[in-house]
C-alpha atoms as a PDB file:
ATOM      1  CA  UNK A   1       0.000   0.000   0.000  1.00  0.00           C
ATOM      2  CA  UNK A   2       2.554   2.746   0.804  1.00  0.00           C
ATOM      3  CA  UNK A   3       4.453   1.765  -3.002  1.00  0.00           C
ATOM      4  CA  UNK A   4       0.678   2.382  -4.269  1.00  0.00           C
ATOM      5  CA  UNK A   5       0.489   5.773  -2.473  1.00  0.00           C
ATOM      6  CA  UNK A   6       4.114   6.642  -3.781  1.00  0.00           C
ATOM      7  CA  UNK A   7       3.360   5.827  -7.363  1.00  0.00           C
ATOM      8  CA  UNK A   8      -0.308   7.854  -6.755  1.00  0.00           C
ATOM      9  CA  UNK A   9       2.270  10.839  -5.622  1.00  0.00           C
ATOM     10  CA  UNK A  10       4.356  10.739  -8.170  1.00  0.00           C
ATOM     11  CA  UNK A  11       1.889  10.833 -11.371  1.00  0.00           C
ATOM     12  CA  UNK A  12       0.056  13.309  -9.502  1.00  0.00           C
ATOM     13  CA  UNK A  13       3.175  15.603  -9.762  1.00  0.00           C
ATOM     14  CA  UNK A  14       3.853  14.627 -12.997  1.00  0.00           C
ATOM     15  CA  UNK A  15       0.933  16.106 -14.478  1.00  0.00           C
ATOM     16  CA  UNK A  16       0.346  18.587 -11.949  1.00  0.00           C
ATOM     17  CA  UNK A  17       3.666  19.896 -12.953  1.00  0.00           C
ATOM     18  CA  UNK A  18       2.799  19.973 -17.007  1.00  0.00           C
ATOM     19  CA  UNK A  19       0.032  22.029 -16.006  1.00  0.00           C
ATOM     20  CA  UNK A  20       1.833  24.613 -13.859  1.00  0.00           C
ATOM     21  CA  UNK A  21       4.390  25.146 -16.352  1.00  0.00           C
ATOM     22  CA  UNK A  22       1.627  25.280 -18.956  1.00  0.00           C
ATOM     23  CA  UNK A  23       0.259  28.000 -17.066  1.00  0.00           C
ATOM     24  CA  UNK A  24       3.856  29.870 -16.451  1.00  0.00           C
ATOM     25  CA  UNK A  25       4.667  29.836 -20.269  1.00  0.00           C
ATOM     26  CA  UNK A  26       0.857  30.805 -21.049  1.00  0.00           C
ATOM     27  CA  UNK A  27       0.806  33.887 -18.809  1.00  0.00           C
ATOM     28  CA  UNK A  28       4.661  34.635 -19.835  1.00  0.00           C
ATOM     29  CA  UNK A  29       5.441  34.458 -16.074  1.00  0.00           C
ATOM     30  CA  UNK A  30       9.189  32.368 -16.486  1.00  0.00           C
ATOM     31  CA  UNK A  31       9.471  35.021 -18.870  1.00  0.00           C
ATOM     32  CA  UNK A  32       8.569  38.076 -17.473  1.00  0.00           C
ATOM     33  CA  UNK A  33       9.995  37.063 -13.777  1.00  0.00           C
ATOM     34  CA  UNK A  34      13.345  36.899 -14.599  1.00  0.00           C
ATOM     35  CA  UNK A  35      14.057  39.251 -17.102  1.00  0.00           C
ATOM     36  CA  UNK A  36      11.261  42.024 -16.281  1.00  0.00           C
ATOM     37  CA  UNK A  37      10.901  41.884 -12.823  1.00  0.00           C
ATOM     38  CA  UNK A  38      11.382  45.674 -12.553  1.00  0.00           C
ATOM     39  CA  UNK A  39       8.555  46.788 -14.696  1.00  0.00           C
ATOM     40  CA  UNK A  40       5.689  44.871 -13.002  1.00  0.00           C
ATOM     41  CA  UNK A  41       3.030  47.246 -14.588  1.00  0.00           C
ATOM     42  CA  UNK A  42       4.731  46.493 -18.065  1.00  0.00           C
ATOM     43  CA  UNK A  43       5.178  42.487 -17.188  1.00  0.00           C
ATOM     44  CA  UNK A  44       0.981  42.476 -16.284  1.00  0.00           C
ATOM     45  CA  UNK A  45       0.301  43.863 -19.690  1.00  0.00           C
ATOM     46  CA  UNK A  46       2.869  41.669 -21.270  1.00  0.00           C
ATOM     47  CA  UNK A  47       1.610  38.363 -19.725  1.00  0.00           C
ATOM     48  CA  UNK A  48      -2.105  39.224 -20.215  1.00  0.00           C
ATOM     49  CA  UNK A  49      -1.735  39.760 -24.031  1.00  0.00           C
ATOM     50  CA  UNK A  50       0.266  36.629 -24.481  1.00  0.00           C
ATOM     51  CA  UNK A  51      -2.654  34.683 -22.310  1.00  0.00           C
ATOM     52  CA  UNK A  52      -4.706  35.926 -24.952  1.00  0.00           C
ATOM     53  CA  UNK A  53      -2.575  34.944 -27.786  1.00  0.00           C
ATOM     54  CA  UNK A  54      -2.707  31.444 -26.406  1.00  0.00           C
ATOM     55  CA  UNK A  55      -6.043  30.577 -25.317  1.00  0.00           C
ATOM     56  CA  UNK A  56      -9.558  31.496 -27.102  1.00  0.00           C
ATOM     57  CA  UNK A  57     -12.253  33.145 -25.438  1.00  0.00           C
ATOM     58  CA  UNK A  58     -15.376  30.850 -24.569  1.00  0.00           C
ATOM     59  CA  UNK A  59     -17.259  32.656 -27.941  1.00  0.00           C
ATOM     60  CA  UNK A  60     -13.940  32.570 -29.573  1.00  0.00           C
ATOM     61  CA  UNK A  61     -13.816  29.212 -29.032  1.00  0.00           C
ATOM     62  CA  UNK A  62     -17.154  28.416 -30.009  1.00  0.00           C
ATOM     63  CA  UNK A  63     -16.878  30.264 -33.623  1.00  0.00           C
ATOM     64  CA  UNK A  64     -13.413  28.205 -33.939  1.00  0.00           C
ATOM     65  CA  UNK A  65     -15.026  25.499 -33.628  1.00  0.00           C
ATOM     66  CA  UNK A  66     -17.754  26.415 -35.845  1.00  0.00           C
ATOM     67  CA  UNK A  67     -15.006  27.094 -38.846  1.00  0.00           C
ATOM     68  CA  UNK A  68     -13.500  24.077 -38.388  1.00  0.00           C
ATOM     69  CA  UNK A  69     -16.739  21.769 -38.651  1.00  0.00           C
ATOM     70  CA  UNK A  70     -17.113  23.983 -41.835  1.00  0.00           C
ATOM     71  CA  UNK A  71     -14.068  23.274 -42.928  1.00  0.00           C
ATOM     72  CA  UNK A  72     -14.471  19.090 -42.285  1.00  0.00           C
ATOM     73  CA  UNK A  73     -17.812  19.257 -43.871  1.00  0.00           C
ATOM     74  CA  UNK A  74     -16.008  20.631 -47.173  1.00  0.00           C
ATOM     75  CA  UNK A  75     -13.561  17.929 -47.569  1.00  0.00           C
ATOM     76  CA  UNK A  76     -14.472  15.633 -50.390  1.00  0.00           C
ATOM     77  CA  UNK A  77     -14.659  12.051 -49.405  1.00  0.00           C
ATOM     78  CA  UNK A  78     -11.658  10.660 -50.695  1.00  0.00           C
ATOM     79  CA  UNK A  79      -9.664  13.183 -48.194  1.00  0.00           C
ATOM     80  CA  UNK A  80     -12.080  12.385 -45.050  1.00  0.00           C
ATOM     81  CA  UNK A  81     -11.434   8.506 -46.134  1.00  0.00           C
ATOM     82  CA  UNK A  82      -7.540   9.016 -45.905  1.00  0.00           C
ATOM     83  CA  UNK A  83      -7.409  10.659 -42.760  1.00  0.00           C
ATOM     84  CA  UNK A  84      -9.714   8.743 -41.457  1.00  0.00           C
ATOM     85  CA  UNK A  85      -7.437   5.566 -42.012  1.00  0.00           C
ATOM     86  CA  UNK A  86      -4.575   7.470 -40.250  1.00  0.00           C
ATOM     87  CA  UNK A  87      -6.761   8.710 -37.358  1.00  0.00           C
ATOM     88  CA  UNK A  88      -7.765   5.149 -36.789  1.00  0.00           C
ATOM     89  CA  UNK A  89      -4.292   3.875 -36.701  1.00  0.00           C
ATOM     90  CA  UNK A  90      -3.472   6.759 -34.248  1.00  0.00           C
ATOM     91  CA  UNK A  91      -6.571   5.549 -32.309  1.00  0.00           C
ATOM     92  CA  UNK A  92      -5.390   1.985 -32.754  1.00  0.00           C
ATOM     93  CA  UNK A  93      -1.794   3.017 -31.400  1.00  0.00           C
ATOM     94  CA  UNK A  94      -3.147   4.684 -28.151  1.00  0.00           C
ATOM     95  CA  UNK A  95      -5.031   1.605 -27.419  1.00  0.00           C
ATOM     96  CA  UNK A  96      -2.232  -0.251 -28.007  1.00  0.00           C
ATOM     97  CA  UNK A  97      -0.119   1.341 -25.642  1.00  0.00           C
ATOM     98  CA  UNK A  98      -3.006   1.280 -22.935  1.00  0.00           C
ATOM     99  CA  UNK A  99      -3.270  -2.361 -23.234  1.00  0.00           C
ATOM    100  CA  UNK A 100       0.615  -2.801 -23.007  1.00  0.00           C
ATOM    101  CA  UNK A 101       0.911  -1.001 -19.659  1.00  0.00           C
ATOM    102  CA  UNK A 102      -2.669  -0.285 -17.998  1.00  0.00           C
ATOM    103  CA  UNK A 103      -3.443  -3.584 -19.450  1.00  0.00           C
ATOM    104  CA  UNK A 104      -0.389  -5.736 -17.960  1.00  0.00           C
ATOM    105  CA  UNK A 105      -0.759  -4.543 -14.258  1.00  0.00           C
ATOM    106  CA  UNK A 106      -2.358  -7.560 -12.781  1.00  0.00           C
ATOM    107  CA  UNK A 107      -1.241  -7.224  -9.245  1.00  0.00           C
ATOM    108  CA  UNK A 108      -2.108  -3.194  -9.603  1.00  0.00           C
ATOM    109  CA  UNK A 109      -5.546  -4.433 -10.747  1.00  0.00           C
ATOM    110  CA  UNK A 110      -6.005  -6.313  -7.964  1.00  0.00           C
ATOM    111  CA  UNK A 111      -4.613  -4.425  -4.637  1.00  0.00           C
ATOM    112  CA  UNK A 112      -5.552  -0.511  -6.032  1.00  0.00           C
ATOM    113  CA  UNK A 113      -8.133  -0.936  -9.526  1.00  0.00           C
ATOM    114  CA  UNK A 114      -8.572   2.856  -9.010  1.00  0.00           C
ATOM    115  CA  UNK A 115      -4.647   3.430  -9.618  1.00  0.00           C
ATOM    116  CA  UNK A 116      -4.710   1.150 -11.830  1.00  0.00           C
ATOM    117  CA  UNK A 117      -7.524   2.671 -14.408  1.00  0.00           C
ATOM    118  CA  UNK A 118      -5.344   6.227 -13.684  1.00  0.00           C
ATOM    119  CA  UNK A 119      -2.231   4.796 -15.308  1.00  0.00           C
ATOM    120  CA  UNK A 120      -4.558   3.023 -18.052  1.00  0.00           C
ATOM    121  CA  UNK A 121      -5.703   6.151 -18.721  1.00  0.00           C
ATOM    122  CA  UNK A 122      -2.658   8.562 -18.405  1.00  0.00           C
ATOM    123  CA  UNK A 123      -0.786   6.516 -21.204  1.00  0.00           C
ATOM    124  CA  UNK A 124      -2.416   5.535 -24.295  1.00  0.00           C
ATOM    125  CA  UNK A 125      -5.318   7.491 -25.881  1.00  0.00           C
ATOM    126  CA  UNK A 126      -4.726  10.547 -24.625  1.00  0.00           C
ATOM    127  CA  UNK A 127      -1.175  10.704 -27.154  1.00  0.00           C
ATOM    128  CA  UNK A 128      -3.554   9.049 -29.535  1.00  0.00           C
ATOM    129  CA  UNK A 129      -6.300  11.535 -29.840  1.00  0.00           C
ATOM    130  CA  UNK A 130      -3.213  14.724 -29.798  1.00  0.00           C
ATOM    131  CA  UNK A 131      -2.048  12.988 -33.072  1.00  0.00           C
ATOM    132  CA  UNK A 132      -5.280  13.290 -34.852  1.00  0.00           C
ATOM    133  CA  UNK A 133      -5.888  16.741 -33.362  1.00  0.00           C
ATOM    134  CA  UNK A 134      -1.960  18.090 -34.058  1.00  0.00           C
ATOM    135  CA  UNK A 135      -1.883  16.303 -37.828  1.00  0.00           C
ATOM    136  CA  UNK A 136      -5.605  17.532 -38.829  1.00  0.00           C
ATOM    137  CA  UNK A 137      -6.857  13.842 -39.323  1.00  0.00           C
ATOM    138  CA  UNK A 138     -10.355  12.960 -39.286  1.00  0.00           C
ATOM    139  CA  UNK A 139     -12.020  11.111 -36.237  1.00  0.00           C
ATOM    140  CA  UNK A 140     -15.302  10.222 -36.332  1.00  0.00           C
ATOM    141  CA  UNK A 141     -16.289  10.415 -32.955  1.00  0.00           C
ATOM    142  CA  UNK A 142     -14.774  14.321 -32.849  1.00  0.00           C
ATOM    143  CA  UNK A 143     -16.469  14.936 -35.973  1.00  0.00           C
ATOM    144  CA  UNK A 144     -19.993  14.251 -34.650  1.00  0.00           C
ATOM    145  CA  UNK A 145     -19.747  17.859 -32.206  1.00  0.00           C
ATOM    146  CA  UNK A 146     -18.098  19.711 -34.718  1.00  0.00           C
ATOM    147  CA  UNK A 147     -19.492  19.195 -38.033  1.00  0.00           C
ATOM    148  CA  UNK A 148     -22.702  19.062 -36.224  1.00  0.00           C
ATOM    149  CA  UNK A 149     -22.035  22.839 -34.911  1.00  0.00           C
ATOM    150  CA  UNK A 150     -21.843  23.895 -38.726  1.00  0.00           C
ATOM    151  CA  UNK A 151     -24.713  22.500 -39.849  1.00  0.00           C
ATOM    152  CA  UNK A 152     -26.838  24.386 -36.883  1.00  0.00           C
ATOM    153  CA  UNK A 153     -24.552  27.156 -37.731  1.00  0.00           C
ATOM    154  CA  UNK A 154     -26.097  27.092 -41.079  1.00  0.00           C
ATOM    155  CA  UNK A 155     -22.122  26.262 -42.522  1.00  0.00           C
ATOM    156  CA  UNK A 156     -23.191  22.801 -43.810  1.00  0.00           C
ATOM    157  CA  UNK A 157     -25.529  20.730 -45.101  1.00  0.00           C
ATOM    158  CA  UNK A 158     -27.542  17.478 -43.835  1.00  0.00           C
ATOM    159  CA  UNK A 159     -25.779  15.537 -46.477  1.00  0.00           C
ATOM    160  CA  UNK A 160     -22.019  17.200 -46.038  1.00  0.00           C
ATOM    161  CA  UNK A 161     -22.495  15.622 -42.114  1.00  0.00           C
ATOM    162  CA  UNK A 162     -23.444  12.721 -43.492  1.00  0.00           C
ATOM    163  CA  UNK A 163     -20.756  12.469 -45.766  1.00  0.00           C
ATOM    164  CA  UNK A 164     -18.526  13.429 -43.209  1.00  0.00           C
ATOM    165  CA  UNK A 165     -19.799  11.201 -40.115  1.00  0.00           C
ATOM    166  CA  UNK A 166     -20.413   8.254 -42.433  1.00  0.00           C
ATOM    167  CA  UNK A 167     -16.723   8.533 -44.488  1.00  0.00           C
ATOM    168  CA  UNK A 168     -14.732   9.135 -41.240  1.00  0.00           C
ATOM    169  CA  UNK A 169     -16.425   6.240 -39.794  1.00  0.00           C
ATOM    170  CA  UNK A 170     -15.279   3.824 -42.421  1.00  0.00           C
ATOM    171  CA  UNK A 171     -11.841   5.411 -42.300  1.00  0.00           C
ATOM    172  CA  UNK A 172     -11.517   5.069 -38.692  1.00  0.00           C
ATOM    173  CA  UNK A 173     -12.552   1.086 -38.965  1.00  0.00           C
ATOM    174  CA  UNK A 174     -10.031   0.731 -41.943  1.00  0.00           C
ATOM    175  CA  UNK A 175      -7.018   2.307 -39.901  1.00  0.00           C
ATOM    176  CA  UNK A 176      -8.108   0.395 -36.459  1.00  0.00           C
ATOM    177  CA  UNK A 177      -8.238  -3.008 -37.674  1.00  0.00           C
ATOM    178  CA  UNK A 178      -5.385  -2.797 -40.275  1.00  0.00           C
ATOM    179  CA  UNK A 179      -3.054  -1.818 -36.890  1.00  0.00           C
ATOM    180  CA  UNK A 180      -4.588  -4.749 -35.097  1.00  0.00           C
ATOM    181  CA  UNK A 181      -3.734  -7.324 -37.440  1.00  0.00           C
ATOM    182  CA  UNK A 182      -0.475  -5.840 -37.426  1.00  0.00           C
ATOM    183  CA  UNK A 183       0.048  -5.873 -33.816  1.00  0.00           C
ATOM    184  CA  UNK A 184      -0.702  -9.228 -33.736  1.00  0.00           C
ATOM    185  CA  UNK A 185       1.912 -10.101 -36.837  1.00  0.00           C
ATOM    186  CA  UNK A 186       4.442  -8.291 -34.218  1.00  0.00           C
ATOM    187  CA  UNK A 187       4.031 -10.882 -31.317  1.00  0.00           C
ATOM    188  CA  UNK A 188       4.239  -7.907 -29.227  1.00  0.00           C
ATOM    189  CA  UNK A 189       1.162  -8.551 -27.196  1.00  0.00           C
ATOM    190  CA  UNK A 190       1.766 -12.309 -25.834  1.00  0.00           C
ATOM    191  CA  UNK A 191      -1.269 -14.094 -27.052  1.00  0.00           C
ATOM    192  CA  UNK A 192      -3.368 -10.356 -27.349  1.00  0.00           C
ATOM    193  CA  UNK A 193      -2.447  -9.617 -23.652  1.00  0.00           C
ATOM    194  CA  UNK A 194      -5.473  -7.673 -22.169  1.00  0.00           C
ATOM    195  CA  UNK A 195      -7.134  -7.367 -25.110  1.00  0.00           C
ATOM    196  CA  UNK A 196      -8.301 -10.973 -24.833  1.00  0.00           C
ATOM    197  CA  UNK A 197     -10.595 -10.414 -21.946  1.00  0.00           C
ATOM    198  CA  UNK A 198     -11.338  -6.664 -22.367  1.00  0.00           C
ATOM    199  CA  UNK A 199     -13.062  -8.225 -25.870  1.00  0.00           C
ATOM    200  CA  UNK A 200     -14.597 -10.924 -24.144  1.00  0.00           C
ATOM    201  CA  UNK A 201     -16.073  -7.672 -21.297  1.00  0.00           C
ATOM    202  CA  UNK A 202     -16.980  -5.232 -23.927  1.00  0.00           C
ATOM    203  CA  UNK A 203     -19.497  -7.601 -25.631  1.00  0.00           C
ATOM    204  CA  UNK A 204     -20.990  -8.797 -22.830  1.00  0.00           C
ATOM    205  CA  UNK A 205     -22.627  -5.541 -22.082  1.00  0.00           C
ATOM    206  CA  UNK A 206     -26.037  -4.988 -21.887  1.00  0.00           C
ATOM    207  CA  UNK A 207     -26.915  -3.148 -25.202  1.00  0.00           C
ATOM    208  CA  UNK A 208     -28.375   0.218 -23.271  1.00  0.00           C
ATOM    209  CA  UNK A 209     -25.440  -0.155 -20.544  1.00  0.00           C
ATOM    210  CA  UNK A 210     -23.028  -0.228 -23.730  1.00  0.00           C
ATOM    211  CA  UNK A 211     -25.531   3.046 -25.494  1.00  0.00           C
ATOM    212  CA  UNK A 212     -25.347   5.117 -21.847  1.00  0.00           C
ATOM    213  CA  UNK A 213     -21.431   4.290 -21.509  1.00  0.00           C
ATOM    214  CA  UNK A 214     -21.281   5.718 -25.355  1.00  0.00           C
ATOM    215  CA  UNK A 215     -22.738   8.771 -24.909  1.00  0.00           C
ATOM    216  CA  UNK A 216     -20.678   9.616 -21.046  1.00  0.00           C
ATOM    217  CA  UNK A 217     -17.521   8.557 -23.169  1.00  0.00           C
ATOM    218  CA  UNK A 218     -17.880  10.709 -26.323  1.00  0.00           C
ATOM    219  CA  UNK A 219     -19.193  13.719 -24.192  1.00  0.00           C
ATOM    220  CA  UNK A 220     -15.759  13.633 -22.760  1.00  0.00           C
ATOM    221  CA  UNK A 221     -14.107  12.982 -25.826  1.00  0.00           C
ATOM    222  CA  UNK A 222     -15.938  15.802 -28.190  1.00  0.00           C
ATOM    223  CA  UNK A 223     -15.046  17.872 -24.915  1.00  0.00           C
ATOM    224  CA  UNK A 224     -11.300  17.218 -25.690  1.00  0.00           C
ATOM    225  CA  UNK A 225     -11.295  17.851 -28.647  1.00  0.00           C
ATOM    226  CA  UNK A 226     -13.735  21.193 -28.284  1.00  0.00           C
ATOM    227  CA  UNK A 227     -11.136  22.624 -25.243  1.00  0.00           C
ATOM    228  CA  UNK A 228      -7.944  22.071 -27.455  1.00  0.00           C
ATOM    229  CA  UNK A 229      -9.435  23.917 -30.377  1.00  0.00           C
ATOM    230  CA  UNK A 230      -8.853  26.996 -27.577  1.00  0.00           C
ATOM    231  CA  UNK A 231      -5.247  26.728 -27.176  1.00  0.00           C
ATOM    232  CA  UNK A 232      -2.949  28.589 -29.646  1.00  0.00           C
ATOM    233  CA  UNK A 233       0.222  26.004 -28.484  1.00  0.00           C
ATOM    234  CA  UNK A 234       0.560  22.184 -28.127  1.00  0.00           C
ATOM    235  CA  UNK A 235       1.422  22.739 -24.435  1.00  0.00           C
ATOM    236  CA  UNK A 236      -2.550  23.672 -24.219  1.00  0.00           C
ATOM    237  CA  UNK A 237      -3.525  21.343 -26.679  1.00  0.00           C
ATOM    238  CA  UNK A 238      -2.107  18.369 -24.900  1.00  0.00           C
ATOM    239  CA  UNK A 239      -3.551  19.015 -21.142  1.00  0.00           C
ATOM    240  CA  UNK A 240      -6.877  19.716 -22.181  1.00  0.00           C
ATOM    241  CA  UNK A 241      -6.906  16.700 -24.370  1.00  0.00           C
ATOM    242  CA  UNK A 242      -5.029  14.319 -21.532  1.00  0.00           C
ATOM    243  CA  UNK A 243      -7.228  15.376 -18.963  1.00  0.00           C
ATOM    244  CA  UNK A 244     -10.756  14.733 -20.233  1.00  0.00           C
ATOM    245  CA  UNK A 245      -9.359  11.212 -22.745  1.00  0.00           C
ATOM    246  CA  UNK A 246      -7.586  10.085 -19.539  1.00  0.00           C
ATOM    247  CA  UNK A 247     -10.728  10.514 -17.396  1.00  0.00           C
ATOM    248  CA  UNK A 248     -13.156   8.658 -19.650  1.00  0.00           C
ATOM    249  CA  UNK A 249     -11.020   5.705 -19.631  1.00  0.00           C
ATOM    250  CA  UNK A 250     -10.411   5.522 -16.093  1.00  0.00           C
ATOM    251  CA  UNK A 251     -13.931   5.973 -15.624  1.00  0.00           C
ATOM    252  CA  UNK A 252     -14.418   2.563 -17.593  1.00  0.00           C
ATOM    253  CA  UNK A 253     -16.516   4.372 -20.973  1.00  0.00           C
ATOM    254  CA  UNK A 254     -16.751   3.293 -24.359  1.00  0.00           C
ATOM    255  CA  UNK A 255     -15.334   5.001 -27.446  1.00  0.00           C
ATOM    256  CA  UNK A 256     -16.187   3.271 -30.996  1.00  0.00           C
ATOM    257  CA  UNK A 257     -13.323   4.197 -32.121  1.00  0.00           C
ATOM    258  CA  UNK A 258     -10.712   2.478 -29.883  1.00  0.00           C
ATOM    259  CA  UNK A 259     -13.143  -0.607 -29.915  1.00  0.00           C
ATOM    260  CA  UNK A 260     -12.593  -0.843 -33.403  1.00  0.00           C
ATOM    261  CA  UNK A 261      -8.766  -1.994 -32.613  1.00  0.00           C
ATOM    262  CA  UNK A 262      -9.409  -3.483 -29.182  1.00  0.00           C
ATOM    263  CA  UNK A 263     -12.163  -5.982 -29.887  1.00  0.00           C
ATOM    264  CA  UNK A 264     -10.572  -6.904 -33.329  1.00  0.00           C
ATOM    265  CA  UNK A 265      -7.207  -7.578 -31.501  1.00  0.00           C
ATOM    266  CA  UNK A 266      -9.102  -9.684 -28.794  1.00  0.00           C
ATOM    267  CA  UNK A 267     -10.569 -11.826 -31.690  1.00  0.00           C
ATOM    268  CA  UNK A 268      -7.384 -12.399 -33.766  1.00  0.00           C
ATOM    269  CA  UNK A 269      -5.718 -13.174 -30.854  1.00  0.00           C
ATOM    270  CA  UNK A 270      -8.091 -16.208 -29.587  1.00  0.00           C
ATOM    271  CA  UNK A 271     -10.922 -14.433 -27.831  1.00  0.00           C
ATOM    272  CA  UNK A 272     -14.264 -16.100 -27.544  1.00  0.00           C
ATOM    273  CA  UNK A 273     -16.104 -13.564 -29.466  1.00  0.00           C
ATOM    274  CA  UNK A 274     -17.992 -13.330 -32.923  1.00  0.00           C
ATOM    275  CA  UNK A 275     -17.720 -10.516 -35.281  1.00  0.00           C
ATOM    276  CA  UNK A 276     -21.350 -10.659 -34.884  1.00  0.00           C
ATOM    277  CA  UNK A 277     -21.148  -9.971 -31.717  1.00  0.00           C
ATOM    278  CA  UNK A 278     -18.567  -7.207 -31.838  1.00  0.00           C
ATOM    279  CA  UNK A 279     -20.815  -5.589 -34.392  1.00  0.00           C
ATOM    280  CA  UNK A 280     -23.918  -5.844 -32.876  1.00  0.00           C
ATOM    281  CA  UNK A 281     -23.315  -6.056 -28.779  1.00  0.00           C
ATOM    282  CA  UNK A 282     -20.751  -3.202 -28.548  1.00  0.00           C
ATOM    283  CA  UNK A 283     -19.875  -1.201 -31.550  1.00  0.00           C
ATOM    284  CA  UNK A 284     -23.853  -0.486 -32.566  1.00  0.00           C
ATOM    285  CA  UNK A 285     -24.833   0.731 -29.709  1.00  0.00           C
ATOM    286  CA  UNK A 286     -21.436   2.366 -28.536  1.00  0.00           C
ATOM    287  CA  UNK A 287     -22.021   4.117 -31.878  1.00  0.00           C
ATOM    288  CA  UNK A 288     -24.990   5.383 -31.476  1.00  0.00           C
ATOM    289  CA  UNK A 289     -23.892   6.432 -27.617  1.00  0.00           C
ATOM    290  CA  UNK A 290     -21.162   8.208 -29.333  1.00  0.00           C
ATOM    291  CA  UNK A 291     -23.223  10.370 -31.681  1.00  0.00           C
ATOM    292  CA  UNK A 292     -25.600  11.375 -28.748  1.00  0.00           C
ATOM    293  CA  UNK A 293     -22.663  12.450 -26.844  1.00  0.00           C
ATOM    294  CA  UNK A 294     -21.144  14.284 -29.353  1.00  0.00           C
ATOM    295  CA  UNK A 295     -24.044  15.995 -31.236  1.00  0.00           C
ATOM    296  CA  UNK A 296     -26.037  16.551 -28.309  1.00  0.00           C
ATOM    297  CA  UNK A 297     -24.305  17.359 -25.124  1.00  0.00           C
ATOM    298  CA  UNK A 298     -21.503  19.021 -27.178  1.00  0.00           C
ATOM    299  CA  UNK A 299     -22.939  20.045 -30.349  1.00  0.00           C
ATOM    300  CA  UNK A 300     -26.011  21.188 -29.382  1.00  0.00           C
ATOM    301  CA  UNK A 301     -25.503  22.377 -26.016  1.00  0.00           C
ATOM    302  CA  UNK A 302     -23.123  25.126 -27.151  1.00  0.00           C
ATOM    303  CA  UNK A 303     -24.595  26.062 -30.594  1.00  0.00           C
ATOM    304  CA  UNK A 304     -27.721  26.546 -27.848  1.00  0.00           C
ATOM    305  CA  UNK A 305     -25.684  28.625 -25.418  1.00  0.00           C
ATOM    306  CA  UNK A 306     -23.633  30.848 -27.926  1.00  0.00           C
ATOM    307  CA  UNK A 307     -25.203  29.717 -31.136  1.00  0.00           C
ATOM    308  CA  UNK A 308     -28.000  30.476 -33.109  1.00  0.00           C
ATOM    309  CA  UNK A 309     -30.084  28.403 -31.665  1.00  0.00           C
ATOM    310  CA  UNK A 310     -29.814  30.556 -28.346  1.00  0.00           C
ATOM    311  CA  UNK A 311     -31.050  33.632 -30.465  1.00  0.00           C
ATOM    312  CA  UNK A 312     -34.663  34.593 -29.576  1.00  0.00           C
END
C-alpha cells in the first residue's frame, strides 16, 4: 500500500507539474519574472496579451469550432477517407499502448483498480487523440460535435455531415483493424495480452449499458477535442486533451473508435467472441452512444448557449 500511495504521488506531480508550467509559459510568467521583474506594470500587460494569444475566449472558441466543422464538412470524401485511415491507426496506437501497460498490471488491478484505471488512462489514448488533433486527421467520434455545430450554424448541409460522419467512420474502422492485425503479426502482445478479456467484457454488455457508456464517453471525448481547439500552443492542446481522454477511460466508458482496434485484436488473438457480436453487442450501440454524446451534449448544447439556436 505505501508503493501504491508513492506511485499515486508521483503521477500526480507529474501532471500537476505539465500544467503549472503550462500556465507559467501561457501567462509569460518564467518570462517576465526573470528578465522584467522591474517593470511589473509592463510584465501584467505583457503576460495578459500573451494569455490571450494562447487561449480562445469561450465565444472565440465556439466560432473556432464552428469554422472548423465547416471546414471538415467541405472535404471531399476521398480526403475524409484518408485521414480517417490514419486517425484510426493513431486511435489503434493509443489503445495499443493502454493495453501494453494499464493492461499488464495484474497485481495493480487487484490491490488498487482505481490506480490502476489512472495509469490506463494517463498513457495511451490521450497521445492518440493529440495525433489526430496536431496532424488535422479525421475522427469520427470528434467529428460528430463539430461538423454538427456547422450545420446548426447554417455552414453545412444534412448531407455534407453525413458524408462526413459516415466517411470518417469507415476510415476510422479501416485504420483500427489494419493496426490490429499488425500488432498481432508483431508478437508484441503475448497471445493479445489484455485485449483478450477486455473483448470478451466489452461484448458482454447490456446493449443500453453499452448506449449510456457511449454517450458519457464521447461527451468527454468531443469535450477534448472542443477545449484544445482553444489553445494557440501544443502545451494547451495536450492538457486539455489528456485530462478529459484520460478521465473517460479511467472511468471505464466506451469510445467506438478504440473498440474498433481493441475488440478486433481480442478476436485475432483467440478471444471467444464473434464478429457478430462485436458488431452488434458493442460497436452499434457504442455508436450510437457516441453520436448522442457528441451531437447533443456538445454540439447542441453550445450552438444553444452561444449559437444560433440561443437567439430569440
Amino acid at each position: 500500500m505505501p508503493q501504491a500511495n508513492q506511485r499515486i504521488m508521483k503521477y500526480t506531480t507529474l501532471f500537476a507539474g505539465l500544467a503549472t508550467t503550462h500556465a507559467l509559459l501561457a501567462h509569460g510568467g518564467l518570462h517576465n519574472v526573470q528578465l522584467h521583474r522591474p517593470a511589473m506594470a509592463s510584465t501584467a500587460r505583457s503576460g495578459t496579451s500573451i494569455a490571450q494569444a494562447l487561449t480562445a475566449t469561450p465565444i472565440e472558441g465556439f466560432e473556432g469550432a464552428v469554422a472548423a466543422g465547416e471546414k471538415k464538412a467541405g472535404l471531399p470524401v476521398g480526403k475524409i477517407l484518408k485521414l480517417g485511415v490514419i486517425s484510426g491507426c493513431h486511435i489503434g496506437f493509443g489503445a495499443f499502448l493502454m493495453l501494453s501497460v494499464g493492461g499488464a498490471c495484474p497485481g495493480l488491478a487487484a490491490t488498487n483498480p482505481g490506480l490502476k484505471n489512472i495509469v490506463s488512462g494517463a498513457f495511451g489514448l490521450p497521445f492518440g487523440l493529440m495525433m489526430t488533433v496536431l496532424s488535422g486527421a479525421e475522427l469520427f467520434t470528434g467529428n460528430t460535435a463539430l461538423v454538427t455545430m456547422a450545420l446548426l450554424e447554417g455552414k453545412a448541409t444534412a448531407g455534407q455531415l453525413l458524408k462526413s460522419w459516415g466517411t470518417s467512420y469507415v476510415g476510422n474502422f479501416i485504420g483500427s483493424v489494419a493496426l490490429a492485425a499488425l500488432v498481432v503479426m508483431g508478437g508484441t502482445l503475448v497471445a493479445g495480452g489484455a485485449s483478450v478479456p477486455v473483448a470478451v467484457a466489452k461484448t458482454s454488455l447490456p446493449f443500453m449499458a453499452a448506449f449510456a457508456r457511449g454517450i458519457l464517453c464521447n461527451w468527454l471525448v468531443c469535450m477534448a477535442v472542443y477545449l484544445a481547439s482553444f489553445s494557440k500552443d501544443v502545451p494547451g492542446k495536450m492538457v486539455s486533451i489528456w485530462f478529459c481522454i484520460s478521465a473517460f477511460i479511467a472511468l471505464g466508458l466506451e469510445h467506438s473508435v478504440a473498440n474498433m482496434f481493441i475488440i478486433p485484436l481480442g478476436i485475432m488473438s483467440g478471444a471467444s467472441v464473434t464478429w457478430k457480436a462485436f458488431f452488434l453487442k458493442n460497436l452499434l450501440p457504442v455508436t450510437l452512444g457516441n453520436i448522442v454524446g457528441g451531437a447533443v451534449c456538445v454540439g447542441t448544447a453550445f450552438c444553444s448557449s452561444f449559437g444560433k439556436l440561443g437567439k430569440d
